[in-house]
PDB file of N, CA and C in Angstrom:
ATOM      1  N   UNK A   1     -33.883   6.884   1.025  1.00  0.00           N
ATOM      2  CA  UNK A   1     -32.755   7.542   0.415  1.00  0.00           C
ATOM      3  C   UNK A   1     -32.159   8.513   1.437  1.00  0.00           C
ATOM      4  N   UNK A   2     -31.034   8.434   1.346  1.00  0.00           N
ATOM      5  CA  UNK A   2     -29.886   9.918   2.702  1.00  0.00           C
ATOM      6  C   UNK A   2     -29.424  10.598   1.461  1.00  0.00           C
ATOM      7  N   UNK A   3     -29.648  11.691   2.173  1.00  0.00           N
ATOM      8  CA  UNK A   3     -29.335  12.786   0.991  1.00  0.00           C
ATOM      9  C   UNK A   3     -28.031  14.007   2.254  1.00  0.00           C
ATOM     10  N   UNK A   4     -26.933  14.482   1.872  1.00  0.00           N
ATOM     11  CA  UNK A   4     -26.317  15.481   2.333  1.00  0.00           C
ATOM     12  C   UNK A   4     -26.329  16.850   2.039  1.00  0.00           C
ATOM     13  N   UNK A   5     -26.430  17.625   2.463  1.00  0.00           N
ATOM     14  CA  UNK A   5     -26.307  18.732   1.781  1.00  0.00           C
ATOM     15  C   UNK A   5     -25.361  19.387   2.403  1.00  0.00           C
ATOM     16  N   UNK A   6     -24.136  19.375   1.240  1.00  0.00           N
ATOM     17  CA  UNK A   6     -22.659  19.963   1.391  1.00  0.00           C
ATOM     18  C   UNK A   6     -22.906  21.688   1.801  1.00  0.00           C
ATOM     19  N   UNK A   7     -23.874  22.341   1.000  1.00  0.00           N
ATOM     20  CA  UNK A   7     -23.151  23.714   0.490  1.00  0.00           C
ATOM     21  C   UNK A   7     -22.975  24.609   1.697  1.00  0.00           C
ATOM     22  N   UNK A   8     -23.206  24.403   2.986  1.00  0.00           N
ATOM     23  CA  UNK A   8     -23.364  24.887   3.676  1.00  0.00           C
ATOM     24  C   UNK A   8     -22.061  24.488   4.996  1.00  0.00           C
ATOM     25  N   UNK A   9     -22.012  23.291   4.760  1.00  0.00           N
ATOM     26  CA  UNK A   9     -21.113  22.478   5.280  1.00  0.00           C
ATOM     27  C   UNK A   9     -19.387  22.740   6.001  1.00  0.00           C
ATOM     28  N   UNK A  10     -18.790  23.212   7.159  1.00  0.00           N
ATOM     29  CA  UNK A  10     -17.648  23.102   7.377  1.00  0.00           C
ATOM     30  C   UNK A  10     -17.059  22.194   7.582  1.00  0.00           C
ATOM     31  N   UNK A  11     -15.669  22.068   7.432  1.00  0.00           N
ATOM     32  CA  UNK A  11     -14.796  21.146   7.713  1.00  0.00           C
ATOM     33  C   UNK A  11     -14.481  20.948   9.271  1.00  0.00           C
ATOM     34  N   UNK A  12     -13.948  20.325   9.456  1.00  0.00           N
ATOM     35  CA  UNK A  12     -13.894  20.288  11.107  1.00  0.00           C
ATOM     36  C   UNK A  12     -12.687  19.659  11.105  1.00  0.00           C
ATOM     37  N   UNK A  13     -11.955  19.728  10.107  1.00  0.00           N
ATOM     38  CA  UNK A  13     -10.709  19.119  10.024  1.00  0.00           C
ATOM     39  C   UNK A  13      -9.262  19.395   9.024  1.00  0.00           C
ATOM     40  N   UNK A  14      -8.656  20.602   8.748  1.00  0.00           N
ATOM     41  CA  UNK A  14      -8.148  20.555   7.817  1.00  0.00           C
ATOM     42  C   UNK A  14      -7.811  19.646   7.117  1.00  0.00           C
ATOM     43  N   UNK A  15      -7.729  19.599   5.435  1.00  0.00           N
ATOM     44  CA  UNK A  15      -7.124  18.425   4.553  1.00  0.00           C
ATOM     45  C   UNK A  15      -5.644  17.867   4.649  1.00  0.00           C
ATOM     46  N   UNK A  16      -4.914  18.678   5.054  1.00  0.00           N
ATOM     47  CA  UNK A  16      -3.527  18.565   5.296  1.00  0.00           C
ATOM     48  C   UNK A  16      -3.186  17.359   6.303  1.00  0.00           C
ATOM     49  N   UNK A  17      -4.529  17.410   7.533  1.00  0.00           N
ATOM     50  CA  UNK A  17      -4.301  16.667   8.682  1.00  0.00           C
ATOM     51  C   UNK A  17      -4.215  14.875   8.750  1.00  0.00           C
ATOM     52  N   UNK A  18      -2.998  14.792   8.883  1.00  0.00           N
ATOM     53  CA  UNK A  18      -2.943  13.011   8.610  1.00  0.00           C
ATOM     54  C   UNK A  18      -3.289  12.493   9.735  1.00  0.00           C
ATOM     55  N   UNK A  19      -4.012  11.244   9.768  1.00  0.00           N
ATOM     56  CA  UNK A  19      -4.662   9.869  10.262  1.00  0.00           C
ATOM     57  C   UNK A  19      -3.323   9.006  11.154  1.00  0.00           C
ATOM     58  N   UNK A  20      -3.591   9.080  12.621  1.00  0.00           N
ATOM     59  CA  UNK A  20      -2.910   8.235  13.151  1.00  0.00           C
ATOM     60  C   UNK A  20      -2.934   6.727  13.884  1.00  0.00           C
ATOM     61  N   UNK A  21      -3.102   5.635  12.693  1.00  0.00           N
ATOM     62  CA  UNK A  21      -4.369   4.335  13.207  1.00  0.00           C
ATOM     63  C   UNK A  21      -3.549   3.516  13.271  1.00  0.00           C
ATOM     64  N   UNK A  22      -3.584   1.867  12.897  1.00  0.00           N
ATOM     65  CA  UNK A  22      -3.027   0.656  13.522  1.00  0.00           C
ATOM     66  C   UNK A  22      -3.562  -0.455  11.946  1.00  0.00           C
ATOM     67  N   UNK A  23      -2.545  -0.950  11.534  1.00  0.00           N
ATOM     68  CA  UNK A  23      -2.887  -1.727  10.674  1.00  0.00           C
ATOM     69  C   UNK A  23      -2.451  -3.403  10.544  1.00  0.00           C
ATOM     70  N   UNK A  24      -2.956  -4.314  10.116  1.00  0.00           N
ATOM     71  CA  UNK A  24      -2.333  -5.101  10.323  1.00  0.00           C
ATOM     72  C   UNK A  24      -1.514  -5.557   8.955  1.00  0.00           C
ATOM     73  N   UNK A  25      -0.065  -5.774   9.657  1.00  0.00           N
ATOM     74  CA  UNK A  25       0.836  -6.092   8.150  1.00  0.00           C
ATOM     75  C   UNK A  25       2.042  -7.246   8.249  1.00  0.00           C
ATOM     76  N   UNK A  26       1.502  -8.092   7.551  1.00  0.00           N
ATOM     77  CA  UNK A  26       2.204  -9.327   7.445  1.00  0.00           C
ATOM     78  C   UNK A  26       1.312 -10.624   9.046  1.00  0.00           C
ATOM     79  N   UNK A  27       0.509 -10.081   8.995  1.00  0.00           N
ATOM     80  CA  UNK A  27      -0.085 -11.027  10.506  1.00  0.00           C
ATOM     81  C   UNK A  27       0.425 -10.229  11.647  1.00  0.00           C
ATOM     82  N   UNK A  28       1.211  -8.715  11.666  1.00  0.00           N
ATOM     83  CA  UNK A  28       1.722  -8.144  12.916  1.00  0.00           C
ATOM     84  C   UNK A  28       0.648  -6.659  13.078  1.00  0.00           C
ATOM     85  N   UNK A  29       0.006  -6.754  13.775  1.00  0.00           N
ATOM     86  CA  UNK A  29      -0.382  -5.485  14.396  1.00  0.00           C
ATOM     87  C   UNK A  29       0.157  -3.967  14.568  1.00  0.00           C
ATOM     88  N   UNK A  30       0.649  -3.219  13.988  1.00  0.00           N
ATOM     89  CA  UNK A  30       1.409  -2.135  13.666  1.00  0.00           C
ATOM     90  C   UNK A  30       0.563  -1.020  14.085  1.00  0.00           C
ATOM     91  N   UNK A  31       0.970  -0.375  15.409  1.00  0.00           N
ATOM     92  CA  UNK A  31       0.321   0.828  16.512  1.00  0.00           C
ATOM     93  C   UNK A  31       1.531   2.021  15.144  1.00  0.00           C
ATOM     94  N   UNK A  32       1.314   3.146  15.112  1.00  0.00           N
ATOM     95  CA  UNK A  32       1.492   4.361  14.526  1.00  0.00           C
ATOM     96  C   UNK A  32       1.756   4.348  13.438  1.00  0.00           C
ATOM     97  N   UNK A  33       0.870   4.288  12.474  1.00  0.00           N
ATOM     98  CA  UNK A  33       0.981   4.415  11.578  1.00  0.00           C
ATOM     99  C   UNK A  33      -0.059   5.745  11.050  1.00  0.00           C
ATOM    100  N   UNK A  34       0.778   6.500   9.936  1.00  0.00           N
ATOM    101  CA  UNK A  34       0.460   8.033   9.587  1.00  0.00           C
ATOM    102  C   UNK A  34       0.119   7.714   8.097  1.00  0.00           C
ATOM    103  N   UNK A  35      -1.488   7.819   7.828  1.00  0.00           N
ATOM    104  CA  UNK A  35      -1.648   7.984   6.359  1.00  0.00           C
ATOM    105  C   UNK A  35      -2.178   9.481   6.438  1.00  0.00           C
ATOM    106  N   UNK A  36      -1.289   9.895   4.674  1.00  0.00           N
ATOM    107  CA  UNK A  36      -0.462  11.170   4.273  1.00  0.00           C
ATOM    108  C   UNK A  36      -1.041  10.985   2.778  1.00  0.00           C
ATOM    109  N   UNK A  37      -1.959  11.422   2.044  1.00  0.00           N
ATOM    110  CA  UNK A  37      -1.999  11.195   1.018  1.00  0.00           C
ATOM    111  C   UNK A  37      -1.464  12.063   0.274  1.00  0.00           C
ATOM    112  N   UNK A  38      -0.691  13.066   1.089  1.00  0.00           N
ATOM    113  CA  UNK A  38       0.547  14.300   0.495  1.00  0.00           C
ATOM    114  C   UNK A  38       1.943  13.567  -0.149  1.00  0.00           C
ATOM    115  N   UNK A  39       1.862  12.360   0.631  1.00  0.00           N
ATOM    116  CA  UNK A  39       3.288  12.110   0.636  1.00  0.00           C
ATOM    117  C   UNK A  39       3.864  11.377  -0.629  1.00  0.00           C
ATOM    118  N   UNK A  40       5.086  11.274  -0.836  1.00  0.00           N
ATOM    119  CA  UNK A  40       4.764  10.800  -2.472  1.00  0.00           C
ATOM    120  C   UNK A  40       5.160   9.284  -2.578  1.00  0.00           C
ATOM    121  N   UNK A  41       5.259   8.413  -1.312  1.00  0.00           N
ATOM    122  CA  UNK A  41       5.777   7.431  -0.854  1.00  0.00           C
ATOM    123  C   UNK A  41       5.407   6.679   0.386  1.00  0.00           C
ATOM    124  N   UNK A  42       5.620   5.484   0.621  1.00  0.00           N
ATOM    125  CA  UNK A  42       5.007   5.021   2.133  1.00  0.00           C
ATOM    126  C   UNK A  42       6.743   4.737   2.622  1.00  0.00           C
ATOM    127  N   UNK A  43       6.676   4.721   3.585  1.00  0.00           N
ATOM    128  CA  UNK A  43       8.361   4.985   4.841  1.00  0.00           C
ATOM    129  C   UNK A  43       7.999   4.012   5.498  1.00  0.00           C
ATOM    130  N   UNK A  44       8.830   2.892   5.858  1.00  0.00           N
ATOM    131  CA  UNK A  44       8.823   1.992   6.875  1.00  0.00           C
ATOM    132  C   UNK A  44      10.132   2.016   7.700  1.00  0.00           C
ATOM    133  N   UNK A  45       9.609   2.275   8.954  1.00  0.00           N
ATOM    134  CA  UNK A  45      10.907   2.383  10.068  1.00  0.00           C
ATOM    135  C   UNK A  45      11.841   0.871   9.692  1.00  0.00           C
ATOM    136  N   UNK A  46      12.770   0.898  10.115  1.00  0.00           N
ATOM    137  CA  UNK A  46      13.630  -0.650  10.341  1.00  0.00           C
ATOM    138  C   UNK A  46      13.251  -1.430  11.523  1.00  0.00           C
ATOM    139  N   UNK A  47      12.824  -0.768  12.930  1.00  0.00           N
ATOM    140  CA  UNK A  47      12.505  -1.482  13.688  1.00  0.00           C
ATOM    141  C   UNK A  47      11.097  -1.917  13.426  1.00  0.00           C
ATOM    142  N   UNK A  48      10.331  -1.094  12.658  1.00  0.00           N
ATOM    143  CA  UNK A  48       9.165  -1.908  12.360  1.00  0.00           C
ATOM    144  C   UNK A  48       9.222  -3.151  11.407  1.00  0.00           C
ATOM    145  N   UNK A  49      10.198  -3.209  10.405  1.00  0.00           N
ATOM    146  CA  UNK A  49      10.599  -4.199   9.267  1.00  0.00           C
ATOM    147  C   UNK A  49      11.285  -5.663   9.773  1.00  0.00           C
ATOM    148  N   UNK A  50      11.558  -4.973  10.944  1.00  0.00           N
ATOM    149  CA  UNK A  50      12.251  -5.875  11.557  1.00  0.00           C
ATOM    150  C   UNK A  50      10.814  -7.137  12.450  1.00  0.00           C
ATOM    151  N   UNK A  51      10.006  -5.851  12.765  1.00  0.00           N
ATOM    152  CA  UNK A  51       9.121  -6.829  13.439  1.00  0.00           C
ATOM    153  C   UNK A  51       8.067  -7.739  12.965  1.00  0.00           C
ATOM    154  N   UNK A  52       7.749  -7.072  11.683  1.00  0.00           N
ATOM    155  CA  UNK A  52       7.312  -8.103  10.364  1.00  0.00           C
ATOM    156  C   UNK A  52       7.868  -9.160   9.898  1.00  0.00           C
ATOM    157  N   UNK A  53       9.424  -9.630  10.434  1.00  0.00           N
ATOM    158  CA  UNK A  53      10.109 -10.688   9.842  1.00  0.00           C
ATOM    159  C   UNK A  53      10.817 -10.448   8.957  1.00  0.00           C
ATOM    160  N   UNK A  54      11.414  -9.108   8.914  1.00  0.00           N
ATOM    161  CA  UNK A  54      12.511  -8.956   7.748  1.00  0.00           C
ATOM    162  C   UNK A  54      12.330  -9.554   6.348  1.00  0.00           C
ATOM    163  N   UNK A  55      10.998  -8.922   6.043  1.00  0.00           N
ATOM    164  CA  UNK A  55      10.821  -9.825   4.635  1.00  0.00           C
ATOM    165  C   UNK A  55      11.792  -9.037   3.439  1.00  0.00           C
ATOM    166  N   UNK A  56      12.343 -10.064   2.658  1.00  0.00           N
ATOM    167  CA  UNK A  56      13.319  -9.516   1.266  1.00  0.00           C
ATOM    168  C   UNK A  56      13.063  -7.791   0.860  1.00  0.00           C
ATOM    169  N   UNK A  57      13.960  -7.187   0.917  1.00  0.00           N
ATOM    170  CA  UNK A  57      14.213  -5.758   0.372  1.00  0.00           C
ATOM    171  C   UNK A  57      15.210  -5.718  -0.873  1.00  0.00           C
ATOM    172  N   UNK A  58      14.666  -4.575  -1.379  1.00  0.00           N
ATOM    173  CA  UNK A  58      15.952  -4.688  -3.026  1.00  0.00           C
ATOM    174  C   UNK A  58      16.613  -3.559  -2.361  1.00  0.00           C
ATOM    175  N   UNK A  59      17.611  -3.143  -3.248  1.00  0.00           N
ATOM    176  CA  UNK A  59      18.313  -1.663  -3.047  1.00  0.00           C
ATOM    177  C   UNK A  59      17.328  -0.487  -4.007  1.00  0.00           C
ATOM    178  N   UNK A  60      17.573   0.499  -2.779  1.00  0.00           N
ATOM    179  CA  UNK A  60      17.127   1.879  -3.418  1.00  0.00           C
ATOM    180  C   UNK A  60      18.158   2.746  -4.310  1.00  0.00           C
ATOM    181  N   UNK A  61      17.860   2.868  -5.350  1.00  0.00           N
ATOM    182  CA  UNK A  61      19.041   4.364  -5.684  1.00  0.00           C
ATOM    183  C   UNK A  61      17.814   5.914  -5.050  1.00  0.00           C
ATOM    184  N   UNK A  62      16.810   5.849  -4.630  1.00  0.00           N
ATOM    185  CA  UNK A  62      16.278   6.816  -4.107  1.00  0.00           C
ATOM    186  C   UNK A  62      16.646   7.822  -3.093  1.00  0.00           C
ATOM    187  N   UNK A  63      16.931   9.405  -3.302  1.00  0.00           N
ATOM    188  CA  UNK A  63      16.807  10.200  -1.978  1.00  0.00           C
ATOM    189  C   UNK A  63      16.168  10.196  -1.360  1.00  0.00           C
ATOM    190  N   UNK A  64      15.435  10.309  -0.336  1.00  0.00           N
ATOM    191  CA  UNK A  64      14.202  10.790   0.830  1.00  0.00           C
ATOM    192  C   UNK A  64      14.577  11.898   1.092  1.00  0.00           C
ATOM    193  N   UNK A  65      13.531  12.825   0.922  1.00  0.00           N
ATOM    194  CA  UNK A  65      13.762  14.286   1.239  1.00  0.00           C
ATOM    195  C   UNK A  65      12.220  14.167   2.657  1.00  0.00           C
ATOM    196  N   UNK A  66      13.073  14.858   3.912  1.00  0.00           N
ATOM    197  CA  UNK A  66      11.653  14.707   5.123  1.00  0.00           C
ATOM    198  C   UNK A  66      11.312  16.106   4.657  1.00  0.00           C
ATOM    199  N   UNK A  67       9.952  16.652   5.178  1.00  0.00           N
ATOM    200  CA  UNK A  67       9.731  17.792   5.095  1.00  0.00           C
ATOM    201  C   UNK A  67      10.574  19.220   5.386  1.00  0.00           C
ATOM    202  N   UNK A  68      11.068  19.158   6.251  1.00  0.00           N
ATOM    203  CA  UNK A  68      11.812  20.219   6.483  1.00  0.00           C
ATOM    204  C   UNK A  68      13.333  20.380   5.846  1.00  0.00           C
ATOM    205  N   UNK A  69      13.521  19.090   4.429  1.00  0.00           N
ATOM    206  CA  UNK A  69      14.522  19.346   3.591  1.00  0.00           C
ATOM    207  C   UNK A  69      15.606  18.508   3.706  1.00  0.00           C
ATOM    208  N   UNK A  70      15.528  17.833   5.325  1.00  0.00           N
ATOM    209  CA  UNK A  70      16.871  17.150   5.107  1.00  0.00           C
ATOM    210  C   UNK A  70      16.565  15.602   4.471  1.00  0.00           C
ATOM    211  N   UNK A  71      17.922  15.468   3.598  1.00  0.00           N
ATOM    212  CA  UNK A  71      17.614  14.377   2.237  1.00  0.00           C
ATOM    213  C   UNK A  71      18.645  12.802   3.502  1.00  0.00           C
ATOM    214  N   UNK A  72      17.939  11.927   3.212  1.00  0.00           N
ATOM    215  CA  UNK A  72      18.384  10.720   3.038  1.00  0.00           C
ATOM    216  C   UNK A  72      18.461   9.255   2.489  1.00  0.00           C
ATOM    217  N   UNK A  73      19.289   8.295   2.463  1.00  0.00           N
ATOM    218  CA  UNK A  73      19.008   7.013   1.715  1.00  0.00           C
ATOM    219  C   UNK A  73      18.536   5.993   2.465  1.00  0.00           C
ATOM    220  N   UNK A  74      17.313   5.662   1.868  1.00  0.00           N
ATOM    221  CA  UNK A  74      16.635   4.215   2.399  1.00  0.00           C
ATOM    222  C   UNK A  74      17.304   2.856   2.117  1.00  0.00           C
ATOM    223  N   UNK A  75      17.175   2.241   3.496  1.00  0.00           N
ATOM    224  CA  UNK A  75      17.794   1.148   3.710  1.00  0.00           C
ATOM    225  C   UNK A  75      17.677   0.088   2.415  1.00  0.00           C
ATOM    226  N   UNK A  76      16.454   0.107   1.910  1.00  0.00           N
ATOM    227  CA  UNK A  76      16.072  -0.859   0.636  1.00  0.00           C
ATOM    228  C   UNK A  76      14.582  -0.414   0.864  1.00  0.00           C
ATOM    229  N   UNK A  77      14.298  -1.146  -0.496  1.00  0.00           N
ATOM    230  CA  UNK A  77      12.728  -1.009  -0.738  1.00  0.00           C
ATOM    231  C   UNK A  77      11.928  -2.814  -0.618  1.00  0.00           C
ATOM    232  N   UNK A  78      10.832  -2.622   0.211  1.00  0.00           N
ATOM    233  CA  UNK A  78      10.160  -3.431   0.255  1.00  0.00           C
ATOM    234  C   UNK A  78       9.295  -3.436  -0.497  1.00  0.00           C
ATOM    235  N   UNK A  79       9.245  -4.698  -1.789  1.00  0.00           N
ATOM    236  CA  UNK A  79       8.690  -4.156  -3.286  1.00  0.00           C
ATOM    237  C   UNK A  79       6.802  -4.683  -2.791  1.00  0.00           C
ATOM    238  N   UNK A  80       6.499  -5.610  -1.929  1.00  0.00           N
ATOM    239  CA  UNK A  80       5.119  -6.236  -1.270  1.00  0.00           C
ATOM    240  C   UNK A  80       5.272  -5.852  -0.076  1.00  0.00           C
ATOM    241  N   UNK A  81       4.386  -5.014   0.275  1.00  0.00           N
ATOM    242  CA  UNK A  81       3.704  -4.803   1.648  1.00  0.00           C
ATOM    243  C   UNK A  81       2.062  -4.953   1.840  1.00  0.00           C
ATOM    244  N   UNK A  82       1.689  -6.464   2.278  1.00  0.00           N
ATOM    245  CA  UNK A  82       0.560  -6.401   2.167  1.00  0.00           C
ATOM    246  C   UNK A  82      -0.200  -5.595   3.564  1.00  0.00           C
ATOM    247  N   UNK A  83      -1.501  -5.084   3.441  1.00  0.00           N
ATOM    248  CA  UNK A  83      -1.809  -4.267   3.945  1.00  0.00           C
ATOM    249  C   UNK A  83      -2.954  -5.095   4.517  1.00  0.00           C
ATOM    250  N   UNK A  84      -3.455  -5.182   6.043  1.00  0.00           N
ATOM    251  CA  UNK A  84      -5.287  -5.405   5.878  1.00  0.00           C
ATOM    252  C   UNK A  84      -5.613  -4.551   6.884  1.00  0.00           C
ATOM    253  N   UNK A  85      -7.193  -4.203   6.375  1.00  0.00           N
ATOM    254  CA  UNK A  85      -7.761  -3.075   7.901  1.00  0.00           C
ATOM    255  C   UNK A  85      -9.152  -3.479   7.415  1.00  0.00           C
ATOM    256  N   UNK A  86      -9.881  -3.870   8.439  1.00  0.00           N
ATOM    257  CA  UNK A  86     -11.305  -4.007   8.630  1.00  0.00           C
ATOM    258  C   UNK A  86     -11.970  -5.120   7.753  1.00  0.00           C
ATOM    259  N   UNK A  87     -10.745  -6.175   7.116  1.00  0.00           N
ATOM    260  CA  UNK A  87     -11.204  -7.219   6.110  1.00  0.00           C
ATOM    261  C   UNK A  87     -10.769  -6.710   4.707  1.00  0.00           C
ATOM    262  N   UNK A  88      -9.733  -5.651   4.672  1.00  0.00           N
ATOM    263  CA  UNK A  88      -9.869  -5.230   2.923  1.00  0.00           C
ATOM    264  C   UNK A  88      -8.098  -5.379   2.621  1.00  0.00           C
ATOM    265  N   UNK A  89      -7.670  -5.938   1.904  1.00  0.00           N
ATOM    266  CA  UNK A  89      -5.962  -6.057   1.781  1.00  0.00           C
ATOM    267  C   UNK A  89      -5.818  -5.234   0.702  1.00  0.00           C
ATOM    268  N   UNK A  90      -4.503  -4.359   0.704  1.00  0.00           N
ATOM    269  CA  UNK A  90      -3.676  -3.696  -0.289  1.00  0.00           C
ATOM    270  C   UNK A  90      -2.412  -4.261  -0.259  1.00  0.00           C
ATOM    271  N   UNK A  91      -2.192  -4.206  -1.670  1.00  0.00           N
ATOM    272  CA  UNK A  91      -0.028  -4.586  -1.343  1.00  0.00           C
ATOM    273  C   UNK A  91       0.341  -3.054  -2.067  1.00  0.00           C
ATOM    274  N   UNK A  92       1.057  -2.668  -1.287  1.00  0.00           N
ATOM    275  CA  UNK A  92       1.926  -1.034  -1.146  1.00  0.00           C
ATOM    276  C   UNK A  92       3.606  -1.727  -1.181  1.00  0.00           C
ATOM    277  N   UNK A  93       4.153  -0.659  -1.682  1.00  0.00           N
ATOM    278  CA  UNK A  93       5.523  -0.699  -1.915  1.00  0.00           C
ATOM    279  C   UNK A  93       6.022   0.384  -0.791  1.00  0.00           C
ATOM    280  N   UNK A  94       6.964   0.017  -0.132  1.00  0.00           N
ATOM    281  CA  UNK A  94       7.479   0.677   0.681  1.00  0.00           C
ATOM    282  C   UNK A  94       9.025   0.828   0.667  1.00  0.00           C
ATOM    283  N   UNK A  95       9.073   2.035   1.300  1.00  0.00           N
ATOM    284  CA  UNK A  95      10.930   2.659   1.455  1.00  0.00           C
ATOM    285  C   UNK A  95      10.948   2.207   3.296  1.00  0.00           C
ATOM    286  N   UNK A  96      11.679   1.191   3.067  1.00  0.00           N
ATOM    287  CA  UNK A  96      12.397   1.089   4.807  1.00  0.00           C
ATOM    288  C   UNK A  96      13.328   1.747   4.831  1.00  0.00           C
ATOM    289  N   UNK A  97      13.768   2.616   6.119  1.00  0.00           N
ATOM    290  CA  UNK A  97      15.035   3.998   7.003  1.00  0.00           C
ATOM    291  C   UNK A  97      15.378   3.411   7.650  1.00  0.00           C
ATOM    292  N   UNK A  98      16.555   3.424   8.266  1.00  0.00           N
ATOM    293  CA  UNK A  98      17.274   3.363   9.393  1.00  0.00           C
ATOM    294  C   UNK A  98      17.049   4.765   9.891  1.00  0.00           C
ATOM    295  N   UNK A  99      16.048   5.514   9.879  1.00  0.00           N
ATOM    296  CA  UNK A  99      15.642   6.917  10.731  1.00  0.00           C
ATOM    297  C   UNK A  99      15.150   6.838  11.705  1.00  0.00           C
ATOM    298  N   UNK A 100      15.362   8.351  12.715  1.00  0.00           N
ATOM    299  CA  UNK A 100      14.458   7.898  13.676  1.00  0.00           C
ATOM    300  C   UNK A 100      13.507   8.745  13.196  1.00  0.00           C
ATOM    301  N   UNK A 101      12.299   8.400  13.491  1.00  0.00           N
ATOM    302  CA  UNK A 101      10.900   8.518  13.153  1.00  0.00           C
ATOM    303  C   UNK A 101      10.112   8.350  13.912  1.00  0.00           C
ATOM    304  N   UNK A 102       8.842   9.430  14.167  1.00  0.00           N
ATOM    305  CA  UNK A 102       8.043   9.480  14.801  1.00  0.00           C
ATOM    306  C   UNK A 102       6.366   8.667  14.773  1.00  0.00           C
ATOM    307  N   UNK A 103       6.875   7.560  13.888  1.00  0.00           N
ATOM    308  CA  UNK A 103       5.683   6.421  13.199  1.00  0.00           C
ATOM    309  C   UNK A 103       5.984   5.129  12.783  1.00  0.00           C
ATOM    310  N   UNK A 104       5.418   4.122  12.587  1.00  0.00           N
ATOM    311  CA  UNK A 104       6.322   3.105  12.160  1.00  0.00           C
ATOM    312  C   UNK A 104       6.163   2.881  10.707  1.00  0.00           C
ATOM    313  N   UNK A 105       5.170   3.439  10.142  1.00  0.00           N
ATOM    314  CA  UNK A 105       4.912   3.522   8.644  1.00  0.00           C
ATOM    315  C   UNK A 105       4.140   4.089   8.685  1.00  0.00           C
ATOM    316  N   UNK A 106       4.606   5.175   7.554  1.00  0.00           N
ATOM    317  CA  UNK A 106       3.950   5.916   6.563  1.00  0.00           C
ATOM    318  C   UNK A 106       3.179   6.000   5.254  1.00  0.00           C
ATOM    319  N   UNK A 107       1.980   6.040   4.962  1.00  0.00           N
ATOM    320  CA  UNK A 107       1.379   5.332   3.897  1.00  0.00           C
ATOM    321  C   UNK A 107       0.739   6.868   3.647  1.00  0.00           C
ATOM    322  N   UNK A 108       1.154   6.923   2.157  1.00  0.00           N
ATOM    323  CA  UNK A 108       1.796   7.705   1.405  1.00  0.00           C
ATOM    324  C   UNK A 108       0.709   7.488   0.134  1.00  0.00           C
TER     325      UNK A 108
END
């Protein structure tokens, strides 16, 4: 049996601090990607949407507000985004931008 014992325990990492890893989505290999479990949404760049094969998007009536307040409209929503990392698949719904952005998706 492994047993931990928390009570004593520091963090070595604030909670706030998001994950900057590589996932694979749609069969494409995707380098920067930021999971945010703050965020209330996953963000997909356009040049990344683009490199997945432009799969079908609906229209958003959604704002995007970035952190520091300024609001904008997403290109469409990608209603299937399948997800795999290490053998395990998710399908996530995503907001594709025509922003520039410092990630290629955000998983939210």
């Amino acid at each position: 049996m492994i047993t931990f014992d928390l009570e004593n325990h520091v963090p070595h990492l604030p909670p706030q601090l998001s994950f900057l890893i590589q996932f694979v989505v749609m069969g494409k290999t995707i380098h920067q990607i930021v999971v945010d479990e703050g965020a209330s949404t996953c963000v997909m760049s356009i040049s990344c949407w683009k490199v997945i094969g432009s799969p079908p998007i609906s229209q958003s009536l959604n704002t995007l507000e970035s952190f520091d307040g300024i609001g904008f409209l997403p290109y469409g929503i990608l209603s299937s985004l399948p997800i795999d990392l290490e053998g395990k698949n998710v399908n996530s719904e995503g907001e594709v931008v025509d922003e520039n952005l410092n990630y290629n998706l955000l998983l939210g």
